[in-house]
C-alpha atoms as a PDB file:
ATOM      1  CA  UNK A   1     -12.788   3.963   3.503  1.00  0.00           C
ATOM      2  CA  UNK A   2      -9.437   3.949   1.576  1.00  0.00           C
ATOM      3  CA  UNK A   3      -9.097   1.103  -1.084  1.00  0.00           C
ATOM      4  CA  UNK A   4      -5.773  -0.424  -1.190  1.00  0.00           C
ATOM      5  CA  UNK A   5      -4.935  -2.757  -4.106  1.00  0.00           C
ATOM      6  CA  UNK A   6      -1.902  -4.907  -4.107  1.00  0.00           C
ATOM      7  CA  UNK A   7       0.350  -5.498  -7.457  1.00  0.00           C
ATOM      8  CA  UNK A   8       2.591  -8.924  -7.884  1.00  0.00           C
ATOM      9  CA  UNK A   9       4.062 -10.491  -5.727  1.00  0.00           C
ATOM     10  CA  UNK A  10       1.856  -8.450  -3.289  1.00  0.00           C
ATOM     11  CA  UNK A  11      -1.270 -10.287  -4.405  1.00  0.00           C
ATOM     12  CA  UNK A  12       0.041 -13.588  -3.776  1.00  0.00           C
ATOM     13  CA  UNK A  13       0.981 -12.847  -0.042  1.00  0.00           C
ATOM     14  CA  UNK A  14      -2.114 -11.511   0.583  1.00  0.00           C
ATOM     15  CA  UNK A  15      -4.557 -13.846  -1.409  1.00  0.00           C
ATOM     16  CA  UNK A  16      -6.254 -10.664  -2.462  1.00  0.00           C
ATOM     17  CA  UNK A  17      -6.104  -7.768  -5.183  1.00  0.00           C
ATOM     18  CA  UNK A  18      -7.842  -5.283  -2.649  1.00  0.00           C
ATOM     19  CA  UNK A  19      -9.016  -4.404   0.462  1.00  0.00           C
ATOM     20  CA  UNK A  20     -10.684  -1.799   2.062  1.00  0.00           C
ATOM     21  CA  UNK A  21      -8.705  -0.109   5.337  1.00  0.00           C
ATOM     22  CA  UNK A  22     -10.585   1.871   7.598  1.00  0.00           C
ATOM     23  CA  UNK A  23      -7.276   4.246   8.029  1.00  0.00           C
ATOM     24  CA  UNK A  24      -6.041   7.846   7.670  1.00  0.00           C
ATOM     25  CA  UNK A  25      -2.309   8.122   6.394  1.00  0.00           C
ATOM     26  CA  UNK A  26      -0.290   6.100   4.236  1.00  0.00           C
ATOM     27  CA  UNK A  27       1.563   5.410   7.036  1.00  0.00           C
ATOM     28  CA  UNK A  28      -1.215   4.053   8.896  1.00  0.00           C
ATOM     29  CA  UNK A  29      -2.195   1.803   5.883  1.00  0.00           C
ATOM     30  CA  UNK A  30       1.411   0.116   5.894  1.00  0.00           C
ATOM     31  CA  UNK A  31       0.689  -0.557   9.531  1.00  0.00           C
ATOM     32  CA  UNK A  32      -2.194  -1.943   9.460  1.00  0.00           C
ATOM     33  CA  UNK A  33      -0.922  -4.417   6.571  1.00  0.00           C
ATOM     34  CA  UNK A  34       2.463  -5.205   8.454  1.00  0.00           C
ATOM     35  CA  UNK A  35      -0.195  -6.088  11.538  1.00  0.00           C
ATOM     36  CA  UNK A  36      -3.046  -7.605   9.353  1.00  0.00           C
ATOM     37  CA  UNK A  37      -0.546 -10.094   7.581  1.00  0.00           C
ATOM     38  CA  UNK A  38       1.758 -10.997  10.120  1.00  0.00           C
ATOM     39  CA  UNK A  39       4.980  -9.509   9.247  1.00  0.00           C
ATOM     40  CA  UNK A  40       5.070 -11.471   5.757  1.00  0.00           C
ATOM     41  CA  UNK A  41       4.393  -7.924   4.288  1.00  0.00           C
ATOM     42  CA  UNK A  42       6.853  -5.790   6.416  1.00  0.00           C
ATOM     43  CA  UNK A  43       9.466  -6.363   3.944  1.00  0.00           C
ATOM     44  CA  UNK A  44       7.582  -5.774   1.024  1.00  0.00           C
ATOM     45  CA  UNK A  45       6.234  -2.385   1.913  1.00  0.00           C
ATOM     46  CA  UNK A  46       9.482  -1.084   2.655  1.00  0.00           C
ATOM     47  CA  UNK A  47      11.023  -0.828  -0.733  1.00  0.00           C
ATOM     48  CA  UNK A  48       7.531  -0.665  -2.592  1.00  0.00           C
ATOM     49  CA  UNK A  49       6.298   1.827  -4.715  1.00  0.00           C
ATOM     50  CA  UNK A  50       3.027   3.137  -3.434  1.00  0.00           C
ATOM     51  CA  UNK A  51       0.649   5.335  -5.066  1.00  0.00           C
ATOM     52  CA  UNK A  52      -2.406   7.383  -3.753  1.00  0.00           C
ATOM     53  CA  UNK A  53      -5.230   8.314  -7.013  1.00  0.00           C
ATOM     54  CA  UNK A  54      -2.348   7.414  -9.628  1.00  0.00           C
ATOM     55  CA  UNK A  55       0.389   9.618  -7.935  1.00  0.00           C
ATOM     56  CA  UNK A  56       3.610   8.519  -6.458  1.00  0.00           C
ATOM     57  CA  UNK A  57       3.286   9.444  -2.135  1.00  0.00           C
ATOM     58  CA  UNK A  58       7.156  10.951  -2.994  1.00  0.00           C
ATOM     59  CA  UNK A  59       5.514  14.009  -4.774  1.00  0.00           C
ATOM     60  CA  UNK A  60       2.613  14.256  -2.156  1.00  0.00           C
ATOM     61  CA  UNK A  61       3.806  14.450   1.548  1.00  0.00           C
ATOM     62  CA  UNK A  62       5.537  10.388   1.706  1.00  0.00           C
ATOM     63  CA  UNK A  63       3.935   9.092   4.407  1.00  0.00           C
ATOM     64  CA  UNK A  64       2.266  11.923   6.006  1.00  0.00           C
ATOM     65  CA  UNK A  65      -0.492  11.632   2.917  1.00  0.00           C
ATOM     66  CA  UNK A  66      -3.632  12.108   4.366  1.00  0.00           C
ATOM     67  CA  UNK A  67      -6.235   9.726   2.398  1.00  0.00           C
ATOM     68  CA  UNK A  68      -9.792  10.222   1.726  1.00  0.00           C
ATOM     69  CA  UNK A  69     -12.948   7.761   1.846  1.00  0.00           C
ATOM     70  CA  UNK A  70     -12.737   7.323  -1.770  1.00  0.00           C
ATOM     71  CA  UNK A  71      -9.012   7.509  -2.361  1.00  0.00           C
ATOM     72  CA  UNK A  72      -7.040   4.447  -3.746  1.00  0.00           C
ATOM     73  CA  UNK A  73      -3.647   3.462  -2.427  1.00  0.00           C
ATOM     74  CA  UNK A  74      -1.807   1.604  -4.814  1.00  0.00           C
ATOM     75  CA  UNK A  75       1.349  -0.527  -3.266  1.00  0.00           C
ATOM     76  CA  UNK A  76       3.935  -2.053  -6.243  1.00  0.00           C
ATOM     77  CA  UNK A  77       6.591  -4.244  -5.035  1.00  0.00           C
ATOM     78  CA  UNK A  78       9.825  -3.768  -7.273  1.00  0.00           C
ATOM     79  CA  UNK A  79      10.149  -5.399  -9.856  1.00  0.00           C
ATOM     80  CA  UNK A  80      13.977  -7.231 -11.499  1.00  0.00           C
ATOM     81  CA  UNK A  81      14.024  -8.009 -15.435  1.00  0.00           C
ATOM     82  CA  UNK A  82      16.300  -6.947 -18.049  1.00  0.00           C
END
């Protein structure tokens, strides 16, 4: 099953740097974590950078990326600085 590990801000909503999600799609992984914590994510995930094996889901099919036992979704919230 897909890992997904959680960067920032990400890891302090969800008291966790990873968990496994028995899912298909990157869409079906933000789902499941809008659903799993309650909304508290929802926001999050919508302006997050999210990778699958170190590449951004932009230059695979968004979304529609179709994940793998052994893949790893990585999910970045932005970050502000200067």
């Amino acid at each position: 099953m897909p890992t997904v590990k959680f960067y920032a801000s990400l890891r302090k909503v969800t008291g966790v740097r990873e968990a496994d999600i028995p899912v298909g799609s990157v869409k079906e992984v933000l789902e499941r974590l809008s659903s799993d914590y309650e909304g508290k994510l929802r926001r999050y995930l919508k302006i997050s950078t999210i990778l699958v094996n170190g590449k951004n889901v932009i230059h695979l099919k968004g979304k529609r990326t179709r994940l793998k036992p052994d893949d790893v979704v990585s999910i970045f919230p932005p970050l502000g600085g200067g």
